[in-house]
N, C-alpha and C. Protein backbone atom coordinates (compact mmCIF):
# COMPACT_ATOMS: atom_id res chain seq x y z
N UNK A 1 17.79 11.84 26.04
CA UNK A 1 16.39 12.16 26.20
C UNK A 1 15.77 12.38 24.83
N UNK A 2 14.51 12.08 24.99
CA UNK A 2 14.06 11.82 23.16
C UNK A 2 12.64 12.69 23.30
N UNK A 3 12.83 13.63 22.61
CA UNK A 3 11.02 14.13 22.88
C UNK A 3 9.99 13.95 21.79
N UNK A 4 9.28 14.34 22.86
CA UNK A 4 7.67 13.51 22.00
C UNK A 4 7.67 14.23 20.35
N UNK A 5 6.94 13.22 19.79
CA UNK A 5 6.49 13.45 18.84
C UNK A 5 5.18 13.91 18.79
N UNK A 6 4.40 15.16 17.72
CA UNK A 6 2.85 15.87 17.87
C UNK A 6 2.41 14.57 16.92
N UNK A 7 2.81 13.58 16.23
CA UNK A 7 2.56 12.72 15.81
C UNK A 7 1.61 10.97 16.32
N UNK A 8 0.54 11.00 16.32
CA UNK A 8 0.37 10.15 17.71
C UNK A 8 0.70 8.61 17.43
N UNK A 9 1.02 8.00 16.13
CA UNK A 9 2.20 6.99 16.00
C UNK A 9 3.15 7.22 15.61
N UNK A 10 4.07 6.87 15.89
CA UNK A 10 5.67 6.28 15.43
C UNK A 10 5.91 6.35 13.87
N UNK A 11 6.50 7.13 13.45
CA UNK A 11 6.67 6.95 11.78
C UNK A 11 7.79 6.97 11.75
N UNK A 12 8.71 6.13 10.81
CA UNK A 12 10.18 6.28 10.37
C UNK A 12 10.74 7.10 9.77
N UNK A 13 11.66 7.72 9.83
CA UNK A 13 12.15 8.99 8.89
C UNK A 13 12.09 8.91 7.65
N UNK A 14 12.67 7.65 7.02
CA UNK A 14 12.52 6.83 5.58
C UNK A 14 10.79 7.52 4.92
N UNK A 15 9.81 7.03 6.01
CA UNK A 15 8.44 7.19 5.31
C UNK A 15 8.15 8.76 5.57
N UNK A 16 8.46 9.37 6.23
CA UNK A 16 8.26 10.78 6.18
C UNK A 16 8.54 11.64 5.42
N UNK A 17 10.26 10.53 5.12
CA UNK A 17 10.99 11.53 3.75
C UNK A 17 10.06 11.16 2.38
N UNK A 18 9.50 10.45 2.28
CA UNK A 18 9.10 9.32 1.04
C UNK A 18 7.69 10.19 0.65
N UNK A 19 6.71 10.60 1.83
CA UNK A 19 5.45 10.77 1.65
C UNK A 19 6.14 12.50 1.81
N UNK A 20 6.77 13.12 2.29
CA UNK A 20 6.92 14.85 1.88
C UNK A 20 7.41 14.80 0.69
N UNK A 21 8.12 13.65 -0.21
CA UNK A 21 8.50 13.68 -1.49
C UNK A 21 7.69 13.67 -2.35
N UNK A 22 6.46 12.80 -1.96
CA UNK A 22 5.17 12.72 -2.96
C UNK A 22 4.10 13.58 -2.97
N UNK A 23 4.81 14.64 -1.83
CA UNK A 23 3.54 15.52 -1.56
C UNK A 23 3.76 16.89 -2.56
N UNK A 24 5.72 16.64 -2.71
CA UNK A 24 6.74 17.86 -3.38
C UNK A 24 6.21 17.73 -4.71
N UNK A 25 6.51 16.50 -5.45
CA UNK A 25 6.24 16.10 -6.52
C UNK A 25 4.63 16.21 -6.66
N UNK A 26 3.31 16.08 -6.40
CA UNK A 26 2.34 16.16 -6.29
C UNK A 26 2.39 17.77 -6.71
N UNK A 27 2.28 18.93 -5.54
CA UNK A 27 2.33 20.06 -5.85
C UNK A 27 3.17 20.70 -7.43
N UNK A 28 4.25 19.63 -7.96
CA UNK A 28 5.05 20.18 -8.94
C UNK A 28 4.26 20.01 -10.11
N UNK A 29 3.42 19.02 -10.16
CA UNK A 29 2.37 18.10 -11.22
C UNK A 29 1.19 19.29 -11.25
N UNK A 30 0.61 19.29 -9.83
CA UNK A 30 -0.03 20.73 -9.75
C UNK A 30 -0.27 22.07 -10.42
N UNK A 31 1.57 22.44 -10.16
CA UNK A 31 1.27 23.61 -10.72
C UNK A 31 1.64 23.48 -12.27
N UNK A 32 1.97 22.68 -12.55
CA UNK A 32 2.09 22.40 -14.59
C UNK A 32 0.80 22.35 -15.11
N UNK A 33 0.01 22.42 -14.08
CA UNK A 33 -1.44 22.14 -14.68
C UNK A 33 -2.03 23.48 -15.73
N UNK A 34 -1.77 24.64 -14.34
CA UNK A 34 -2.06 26.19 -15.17
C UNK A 34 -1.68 26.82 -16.69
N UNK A 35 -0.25 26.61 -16.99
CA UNK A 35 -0.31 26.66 -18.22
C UNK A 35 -1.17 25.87 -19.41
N UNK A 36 -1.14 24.36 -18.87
CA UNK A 36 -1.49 23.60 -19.84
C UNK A 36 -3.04 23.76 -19.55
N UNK A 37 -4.12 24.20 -19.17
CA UNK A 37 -4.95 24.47 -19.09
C UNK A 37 -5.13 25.80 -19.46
N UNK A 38 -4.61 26.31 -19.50
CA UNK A 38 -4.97 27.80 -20.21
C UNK A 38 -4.87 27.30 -21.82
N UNK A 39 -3.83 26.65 -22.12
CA UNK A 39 -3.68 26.05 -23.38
C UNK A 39 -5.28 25.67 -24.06
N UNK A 40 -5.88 24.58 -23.06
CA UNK A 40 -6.57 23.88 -23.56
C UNK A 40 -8.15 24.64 -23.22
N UNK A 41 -8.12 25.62 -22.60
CA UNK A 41 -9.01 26.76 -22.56
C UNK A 41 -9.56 27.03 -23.52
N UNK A 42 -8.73 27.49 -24.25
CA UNK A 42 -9.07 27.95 -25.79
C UNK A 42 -9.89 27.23 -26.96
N UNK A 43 -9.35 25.63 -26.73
CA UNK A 43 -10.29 25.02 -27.65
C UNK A 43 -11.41 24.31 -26.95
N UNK A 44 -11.15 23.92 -25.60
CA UNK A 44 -12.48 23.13 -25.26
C UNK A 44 -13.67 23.50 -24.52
N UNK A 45 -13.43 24.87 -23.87
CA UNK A 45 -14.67 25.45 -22.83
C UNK A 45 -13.83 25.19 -21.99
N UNK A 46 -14.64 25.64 -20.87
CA UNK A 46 -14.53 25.31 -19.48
C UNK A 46 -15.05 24.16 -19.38
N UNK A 47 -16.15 23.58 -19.45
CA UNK A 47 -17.15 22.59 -19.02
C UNK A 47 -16.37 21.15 -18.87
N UNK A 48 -15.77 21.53 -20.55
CA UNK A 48 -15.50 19.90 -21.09
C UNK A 48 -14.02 20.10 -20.89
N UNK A 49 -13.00 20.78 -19.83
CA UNK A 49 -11.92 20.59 -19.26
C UNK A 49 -12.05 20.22 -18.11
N UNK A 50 -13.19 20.46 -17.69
CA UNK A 50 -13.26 20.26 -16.06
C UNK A 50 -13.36 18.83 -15.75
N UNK A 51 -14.41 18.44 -16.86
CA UNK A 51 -15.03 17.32 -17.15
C UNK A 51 -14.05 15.89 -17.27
N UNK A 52 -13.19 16.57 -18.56
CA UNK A 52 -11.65 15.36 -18.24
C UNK A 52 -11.07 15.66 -17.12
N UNK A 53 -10.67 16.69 -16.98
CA UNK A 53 -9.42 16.81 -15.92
C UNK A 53 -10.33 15.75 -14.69
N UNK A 54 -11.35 16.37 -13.98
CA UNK A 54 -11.70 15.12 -12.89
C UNK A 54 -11.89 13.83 -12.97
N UNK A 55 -12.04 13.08 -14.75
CA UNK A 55 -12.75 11.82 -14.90
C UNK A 55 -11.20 11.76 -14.65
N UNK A 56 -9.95 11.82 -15.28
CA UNK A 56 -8.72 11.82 -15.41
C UNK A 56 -8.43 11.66 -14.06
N UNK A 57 -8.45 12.64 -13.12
CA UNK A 57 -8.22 12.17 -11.57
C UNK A 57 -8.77 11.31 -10.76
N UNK A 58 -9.88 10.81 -10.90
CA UNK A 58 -11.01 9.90 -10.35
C UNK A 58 -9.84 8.44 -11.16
N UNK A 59 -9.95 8.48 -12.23
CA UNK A 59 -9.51 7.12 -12.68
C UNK A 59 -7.79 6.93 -11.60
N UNK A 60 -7.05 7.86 -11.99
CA UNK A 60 -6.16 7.68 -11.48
C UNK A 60 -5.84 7.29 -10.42
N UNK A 61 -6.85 8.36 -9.57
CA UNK A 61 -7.00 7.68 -7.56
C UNK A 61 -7.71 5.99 -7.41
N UNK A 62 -8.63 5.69 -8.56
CA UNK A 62 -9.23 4.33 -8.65
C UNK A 62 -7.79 3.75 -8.56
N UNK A 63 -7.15 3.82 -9.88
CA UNK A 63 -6.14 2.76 -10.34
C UNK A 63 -4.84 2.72 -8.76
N UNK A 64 -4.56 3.67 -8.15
CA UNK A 64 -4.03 4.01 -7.27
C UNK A 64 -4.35 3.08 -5.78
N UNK A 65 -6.09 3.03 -5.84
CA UNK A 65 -6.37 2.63 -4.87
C UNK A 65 -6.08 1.01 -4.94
N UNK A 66 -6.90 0.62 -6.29
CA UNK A 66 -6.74 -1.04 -6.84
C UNK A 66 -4.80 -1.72 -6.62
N UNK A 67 -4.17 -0.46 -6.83
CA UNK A 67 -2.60 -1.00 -6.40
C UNK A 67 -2.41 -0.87 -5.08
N UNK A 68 -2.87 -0.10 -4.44
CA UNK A 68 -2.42 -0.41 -2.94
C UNK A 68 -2.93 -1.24 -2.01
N UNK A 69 -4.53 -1.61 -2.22
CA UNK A 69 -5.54 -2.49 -1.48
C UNK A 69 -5.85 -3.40 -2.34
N UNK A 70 -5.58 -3.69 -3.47
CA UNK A 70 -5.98 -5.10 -4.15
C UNK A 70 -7.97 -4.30 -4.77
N UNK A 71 -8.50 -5.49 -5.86
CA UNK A 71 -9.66 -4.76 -6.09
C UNK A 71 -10.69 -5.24 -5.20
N UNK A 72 -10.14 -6.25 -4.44
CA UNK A 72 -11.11 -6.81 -2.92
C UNK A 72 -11.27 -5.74 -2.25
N UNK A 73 -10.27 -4.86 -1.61
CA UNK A 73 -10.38 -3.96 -0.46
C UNK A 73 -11.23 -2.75 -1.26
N UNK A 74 -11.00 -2.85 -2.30
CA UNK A 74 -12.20 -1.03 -2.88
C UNK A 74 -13.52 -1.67 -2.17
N UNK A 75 -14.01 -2.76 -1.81
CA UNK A 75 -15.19 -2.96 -1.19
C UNK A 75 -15.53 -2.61 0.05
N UNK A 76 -14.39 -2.31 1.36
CA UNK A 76 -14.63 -1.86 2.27
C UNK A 76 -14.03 -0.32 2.65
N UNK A 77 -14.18 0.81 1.61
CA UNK A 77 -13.63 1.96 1.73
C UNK A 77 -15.11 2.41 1.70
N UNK A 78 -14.75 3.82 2.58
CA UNK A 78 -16.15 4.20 2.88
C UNK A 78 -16.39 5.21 1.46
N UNK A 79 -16.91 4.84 0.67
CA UNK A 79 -17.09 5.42 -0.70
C UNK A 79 -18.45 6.58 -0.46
N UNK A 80 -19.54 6.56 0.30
CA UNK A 80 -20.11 7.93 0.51
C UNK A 80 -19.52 8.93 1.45
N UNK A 81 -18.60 8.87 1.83
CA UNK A 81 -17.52 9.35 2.99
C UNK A 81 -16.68 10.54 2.21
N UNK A 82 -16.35 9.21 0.53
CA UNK A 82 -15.47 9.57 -0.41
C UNK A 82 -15.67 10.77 -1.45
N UNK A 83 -16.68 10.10 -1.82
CA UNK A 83 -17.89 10.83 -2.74
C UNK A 83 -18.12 12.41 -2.39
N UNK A 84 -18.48 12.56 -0.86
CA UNK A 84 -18.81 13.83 -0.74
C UNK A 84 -18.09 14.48 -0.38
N UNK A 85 -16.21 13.99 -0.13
CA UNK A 85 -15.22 14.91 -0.23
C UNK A 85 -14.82 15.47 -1.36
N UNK A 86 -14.75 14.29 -2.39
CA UNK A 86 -15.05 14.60 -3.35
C UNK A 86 -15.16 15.88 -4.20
N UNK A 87 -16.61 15.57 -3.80
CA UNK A 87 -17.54 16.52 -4.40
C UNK A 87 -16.83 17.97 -3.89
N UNK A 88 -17.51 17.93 -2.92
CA UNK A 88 -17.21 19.53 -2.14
C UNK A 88 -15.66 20.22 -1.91
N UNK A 89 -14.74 19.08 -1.93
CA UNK A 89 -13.47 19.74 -1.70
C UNK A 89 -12.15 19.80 -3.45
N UNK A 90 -12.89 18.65 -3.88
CA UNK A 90 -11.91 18.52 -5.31
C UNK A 90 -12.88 19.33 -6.38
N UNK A 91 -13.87 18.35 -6.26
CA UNK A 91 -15.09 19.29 -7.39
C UNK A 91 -15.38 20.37 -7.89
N UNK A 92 -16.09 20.82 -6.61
CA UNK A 92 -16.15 22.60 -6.45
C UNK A 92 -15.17 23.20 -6.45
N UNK A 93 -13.84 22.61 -6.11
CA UNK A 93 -12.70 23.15 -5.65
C UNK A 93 -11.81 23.66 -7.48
N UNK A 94 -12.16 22.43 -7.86
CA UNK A 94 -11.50 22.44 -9.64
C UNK A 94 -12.47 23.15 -10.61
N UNK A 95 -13.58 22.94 -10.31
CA UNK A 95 -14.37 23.94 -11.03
C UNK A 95 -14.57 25.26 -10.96
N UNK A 96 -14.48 25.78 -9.46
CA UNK A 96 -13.92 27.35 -9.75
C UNK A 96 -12.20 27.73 -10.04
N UNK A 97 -11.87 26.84 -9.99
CA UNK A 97 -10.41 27.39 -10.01
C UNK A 97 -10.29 27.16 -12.13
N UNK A 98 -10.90 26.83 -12.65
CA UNK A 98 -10.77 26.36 -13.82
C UNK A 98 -11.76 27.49 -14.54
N UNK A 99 -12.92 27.93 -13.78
CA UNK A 99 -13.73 29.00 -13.82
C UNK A 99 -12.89 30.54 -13.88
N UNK A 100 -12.03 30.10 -12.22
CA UNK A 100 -11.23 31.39 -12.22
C UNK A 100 -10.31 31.88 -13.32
N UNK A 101 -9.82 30.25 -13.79
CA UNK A 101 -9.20 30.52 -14.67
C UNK A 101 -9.17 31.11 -16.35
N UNK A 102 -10.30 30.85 -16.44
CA UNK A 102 -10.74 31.01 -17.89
C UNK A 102 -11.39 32.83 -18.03
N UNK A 103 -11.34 32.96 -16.57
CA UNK A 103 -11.90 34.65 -16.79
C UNK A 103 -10.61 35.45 -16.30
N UNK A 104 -9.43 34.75 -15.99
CA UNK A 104 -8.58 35.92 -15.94
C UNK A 104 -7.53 35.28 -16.33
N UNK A 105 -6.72 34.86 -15.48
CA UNK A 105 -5.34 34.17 -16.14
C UNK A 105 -4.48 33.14 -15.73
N UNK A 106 -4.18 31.95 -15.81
CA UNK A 106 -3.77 30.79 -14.80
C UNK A 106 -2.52 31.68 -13.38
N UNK A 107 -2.32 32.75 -13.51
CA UNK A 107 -1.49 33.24 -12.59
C UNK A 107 -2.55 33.41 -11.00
N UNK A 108 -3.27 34.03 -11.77
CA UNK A 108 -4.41 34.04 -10.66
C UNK A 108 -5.15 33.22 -9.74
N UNK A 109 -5.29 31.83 -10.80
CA UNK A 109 -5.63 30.91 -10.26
C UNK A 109 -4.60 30.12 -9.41
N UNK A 110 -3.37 29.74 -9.67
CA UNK A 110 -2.39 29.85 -9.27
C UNK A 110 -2.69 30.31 -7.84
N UNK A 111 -2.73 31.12 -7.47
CA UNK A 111 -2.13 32.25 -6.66
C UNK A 111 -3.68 31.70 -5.65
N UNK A 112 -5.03 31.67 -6.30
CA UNK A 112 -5.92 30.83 -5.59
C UNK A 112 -5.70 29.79 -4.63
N UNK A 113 -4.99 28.85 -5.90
CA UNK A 113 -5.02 27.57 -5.29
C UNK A 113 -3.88 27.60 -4.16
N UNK A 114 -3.28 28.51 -3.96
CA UNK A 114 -1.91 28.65 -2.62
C UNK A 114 -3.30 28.62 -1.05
N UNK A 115 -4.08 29.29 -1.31
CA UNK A 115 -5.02 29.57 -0.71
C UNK A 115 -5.67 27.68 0.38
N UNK A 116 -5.55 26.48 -0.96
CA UNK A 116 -6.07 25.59 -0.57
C UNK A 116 -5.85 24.89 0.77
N UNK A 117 -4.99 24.93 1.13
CA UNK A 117 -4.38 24.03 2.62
C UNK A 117 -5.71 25.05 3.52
N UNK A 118 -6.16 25.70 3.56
CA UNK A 118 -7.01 26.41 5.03
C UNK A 118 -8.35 25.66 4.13
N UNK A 119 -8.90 25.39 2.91
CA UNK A 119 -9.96 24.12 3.10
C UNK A 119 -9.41 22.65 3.51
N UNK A 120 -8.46 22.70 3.07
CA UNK A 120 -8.02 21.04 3.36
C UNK A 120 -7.58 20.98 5.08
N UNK A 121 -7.37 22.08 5.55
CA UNK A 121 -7.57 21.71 6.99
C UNK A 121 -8.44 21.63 7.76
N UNK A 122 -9.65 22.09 7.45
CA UNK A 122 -10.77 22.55 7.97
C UNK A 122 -11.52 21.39 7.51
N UNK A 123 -11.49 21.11 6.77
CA UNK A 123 -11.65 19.81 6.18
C UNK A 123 -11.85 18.45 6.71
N UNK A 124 -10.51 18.42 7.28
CA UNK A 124 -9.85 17.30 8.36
C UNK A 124 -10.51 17.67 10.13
N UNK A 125 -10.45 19.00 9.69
CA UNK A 125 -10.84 19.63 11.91
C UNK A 125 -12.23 18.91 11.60
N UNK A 126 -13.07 19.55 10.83
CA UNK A 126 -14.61 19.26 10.99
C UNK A 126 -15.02 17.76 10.57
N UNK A 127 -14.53 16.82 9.46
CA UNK A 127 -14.72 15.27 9.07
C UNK A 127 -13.96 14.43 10.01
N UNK A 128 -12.72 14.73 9.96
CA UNK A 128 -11.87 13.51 10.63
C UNK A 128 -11.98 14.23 12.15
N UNK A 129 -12.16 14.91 12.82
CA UNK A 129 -11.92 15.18 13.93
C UNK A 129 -10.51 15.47 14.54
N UNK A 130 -9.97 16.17 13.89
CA UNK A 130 -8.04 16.45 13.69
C UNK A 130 -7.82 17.54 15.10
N UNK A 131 -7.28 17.37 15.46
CA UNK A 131 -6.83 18.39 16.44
C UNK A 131 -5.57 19.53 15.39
N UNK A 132 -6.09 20.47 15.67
CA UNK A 132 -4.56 21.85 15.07
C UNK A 132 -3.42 21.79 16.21
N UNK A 133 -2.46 21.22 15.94
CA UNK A 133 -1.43 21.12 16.93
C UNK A 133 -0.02 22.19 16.33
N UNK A 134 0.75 22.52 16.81
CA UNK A 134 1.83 23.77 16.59
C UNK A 134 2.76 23.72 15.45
N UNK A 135 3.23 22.50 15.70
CA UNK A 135 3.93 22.47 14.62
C UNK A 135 2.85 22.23 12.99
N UNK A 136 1.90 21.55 12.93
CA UNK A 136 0.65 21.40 11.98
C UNK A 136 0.60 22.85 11.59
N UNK A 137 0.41 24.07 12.46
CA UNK A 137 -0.21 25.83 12.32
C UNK A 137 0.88 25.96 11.64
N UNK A 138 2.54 25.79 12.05
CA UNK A 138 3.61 26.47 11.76
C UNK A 138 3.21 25.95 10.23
N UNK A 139 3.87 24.83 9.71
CA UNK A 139 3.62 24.35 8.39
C UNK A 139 2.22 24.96 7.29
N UNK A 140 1.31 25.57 8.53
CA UNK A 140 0.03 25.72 7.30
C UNK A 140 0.33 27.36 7.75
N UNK A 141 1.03 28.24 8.23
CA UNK A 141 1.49 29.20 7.82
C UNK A 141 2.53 29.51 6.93
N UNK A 142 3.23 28.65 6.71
CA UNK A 142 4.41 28.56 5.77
C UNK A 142 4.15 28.83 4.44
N UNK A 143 2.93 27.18 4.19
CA UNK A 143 2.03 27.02 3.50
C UNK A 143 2.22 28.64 2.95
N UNK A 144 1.15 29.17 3.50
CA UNK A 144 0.32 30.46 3.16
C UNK A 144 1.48 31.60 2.39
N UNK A 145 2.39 32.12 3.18
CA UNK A 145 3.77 32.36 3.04
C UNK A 145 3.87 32.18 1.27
N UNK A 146 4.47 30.60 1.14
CA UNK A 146 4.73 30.53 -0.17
C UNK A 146 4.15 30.91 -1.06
N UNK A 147 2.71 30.56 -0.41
CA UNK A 147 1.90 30.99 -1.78
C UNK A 147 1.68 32.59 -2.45
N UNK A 148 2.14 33.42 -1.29
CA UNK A 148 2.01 35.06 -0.83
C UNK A 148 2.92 35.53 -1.86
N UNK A 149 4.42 34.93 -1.30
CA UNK A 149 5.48 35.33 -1.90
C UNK A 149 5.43 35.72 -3.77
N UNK A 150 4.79 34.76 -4.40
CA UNK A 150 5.01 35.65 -6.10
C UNK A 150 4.10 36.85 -6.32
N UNK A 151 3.63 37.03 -5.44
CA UNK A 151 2.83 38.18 -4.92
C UNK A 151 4.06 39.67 -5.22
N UNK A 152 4.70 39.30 -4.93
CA UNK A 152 5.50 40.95 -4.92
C UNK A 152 5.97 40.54 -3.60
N UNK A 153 6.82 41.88 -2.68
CA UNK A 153 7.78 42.00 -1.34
C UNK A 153 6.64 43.29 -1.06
N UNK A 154 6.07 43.94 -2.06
CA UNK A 154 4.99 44.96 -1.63
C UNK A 154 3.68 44.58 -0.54
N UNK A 155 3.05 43.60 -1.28
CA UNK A 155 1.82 42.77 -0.90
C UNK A 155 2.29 42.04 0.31
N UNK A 156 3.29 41.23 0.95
CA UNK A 156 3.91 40.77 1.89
C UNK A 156 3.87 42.14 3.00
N UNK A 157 4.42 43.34 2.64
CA UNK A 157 4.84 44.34 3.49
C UNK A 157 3.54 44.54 4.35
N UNK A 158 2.78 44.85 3.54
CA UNK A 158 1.27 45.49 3.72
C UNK A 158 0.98 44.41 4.37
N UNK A 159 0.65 42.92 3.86
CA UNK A 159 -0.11 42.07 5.02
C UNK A 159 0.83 42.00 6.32
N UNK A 160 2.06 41.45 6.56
CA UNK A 160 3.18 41.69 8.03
C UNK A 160 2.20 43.12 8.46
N UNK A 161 1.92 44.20 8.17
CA UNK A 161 2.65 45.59 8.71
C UNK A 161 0.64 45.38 9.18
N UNK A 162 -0.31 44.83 8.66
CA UNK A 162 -1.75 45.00 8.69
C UNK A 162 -2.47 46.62 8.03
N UNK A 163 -1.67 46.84 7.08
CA UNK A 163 -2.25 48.38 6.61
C UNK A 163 -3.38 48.03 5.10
C-alpha cells in the first residue's frame, strides 16, 4: 500500500534530494552574507550595498533564467508578476535587513532573517493561491525552531512555557 503524497504531482526522490540540496546550499550562501556585509558596511553606506547586493542578485536570477529557458522563453514569464515580488518580498525585504544591519549587528539581522519563511509563505497563500497543508506547517515550524535556537535554551524555555 503506497500513501498519498500532500504533493499534487509525482516528483522523484532524485529531484527532491537535488532541489532540498539547493535550497541547503542557498541558505549556506545566505548566511555568509552577514559577516561580509558588516565588512562592507563600513566603507560603503547602506544605500550603495543594498544597491549592489540586489543589481548582483537580479543579474544572477537573469543569467539563471537565460540557462534554464533559453533567452526566447524570458519573453513569456510574467515579468510584472515578477517585478512586484520582487519589489515587496526581496527589496524591502534586503533593505531592512541591511538597515537592520548597519544599526546593530549582522547577528541580529541574522536572527531576522530566520523570521523569513512566514513572508515567503504568506506570500505563496495570498499570490499563488497555495493551500497550508501539515506536513508544509510541520517544516515552517521547524523552520522557525532553527532560527530560535542561537537564541539561547533560555529564550526557547520562555516561548514553549508562553511566560
Amino acid at each position: 500500500m503506497r500513501l498519498a503524497s500532500s504533493v499534487s504531482t509525482p516528483v522523484s526522490r532524485a529531484k527532491l534530494l537535488r532541489g532540498n540540496g539547493i535550497c541547503v546550499g542557498s541558505i549556506f550562501l545566505f548566511s555568509l552574507a552577514f559577516p561580509a556585509a558588516d565588512l562592507l558596511l563600513q566603507d560603503w553606506g547602506v544605500l550603495g550595498l543594498i544597491l549592489i547586493r540586489n543589481m548582483l542578485a537580479f543579474g544572477l536570477i537573469l543569467l539563471l533564467f537565460i540557462a534554464l529557458l533559453g533567452a526566447q522563453g524570458l519573453r513569456d514569464l510574467p515579468w510584472a508578476k515578477g517585478f512586484w515580488i520582487g519589489f515587496t518580498g526581496f527589496g524591502i525585504g534586503s533593505t531592512l535587513l541591511i538597515y537592520a544591519q548597519a544599526i546593530s549587528d549582522p547577528i541580529t539581522a541574522a536572527l531576522a532573517a530566520a523570521a523569513m519563511p512566514i513572508s515567503a509563505v504568506s506570500i505563496e497563500i495570498i499570490l499563488d493561491k497555495r493551500r497550508l497543508t501539515l506536513p508544509f506547517s510541520m517544516g515552517l515550524v521547524l523552520v522557525l525552531m532553527g532560527g530560535v535556537l542561537p537564541l539561547g535554551r533560555g529564550l526557547l524555555v520562555l516561548i514553549w512555557v508562553g511566560a
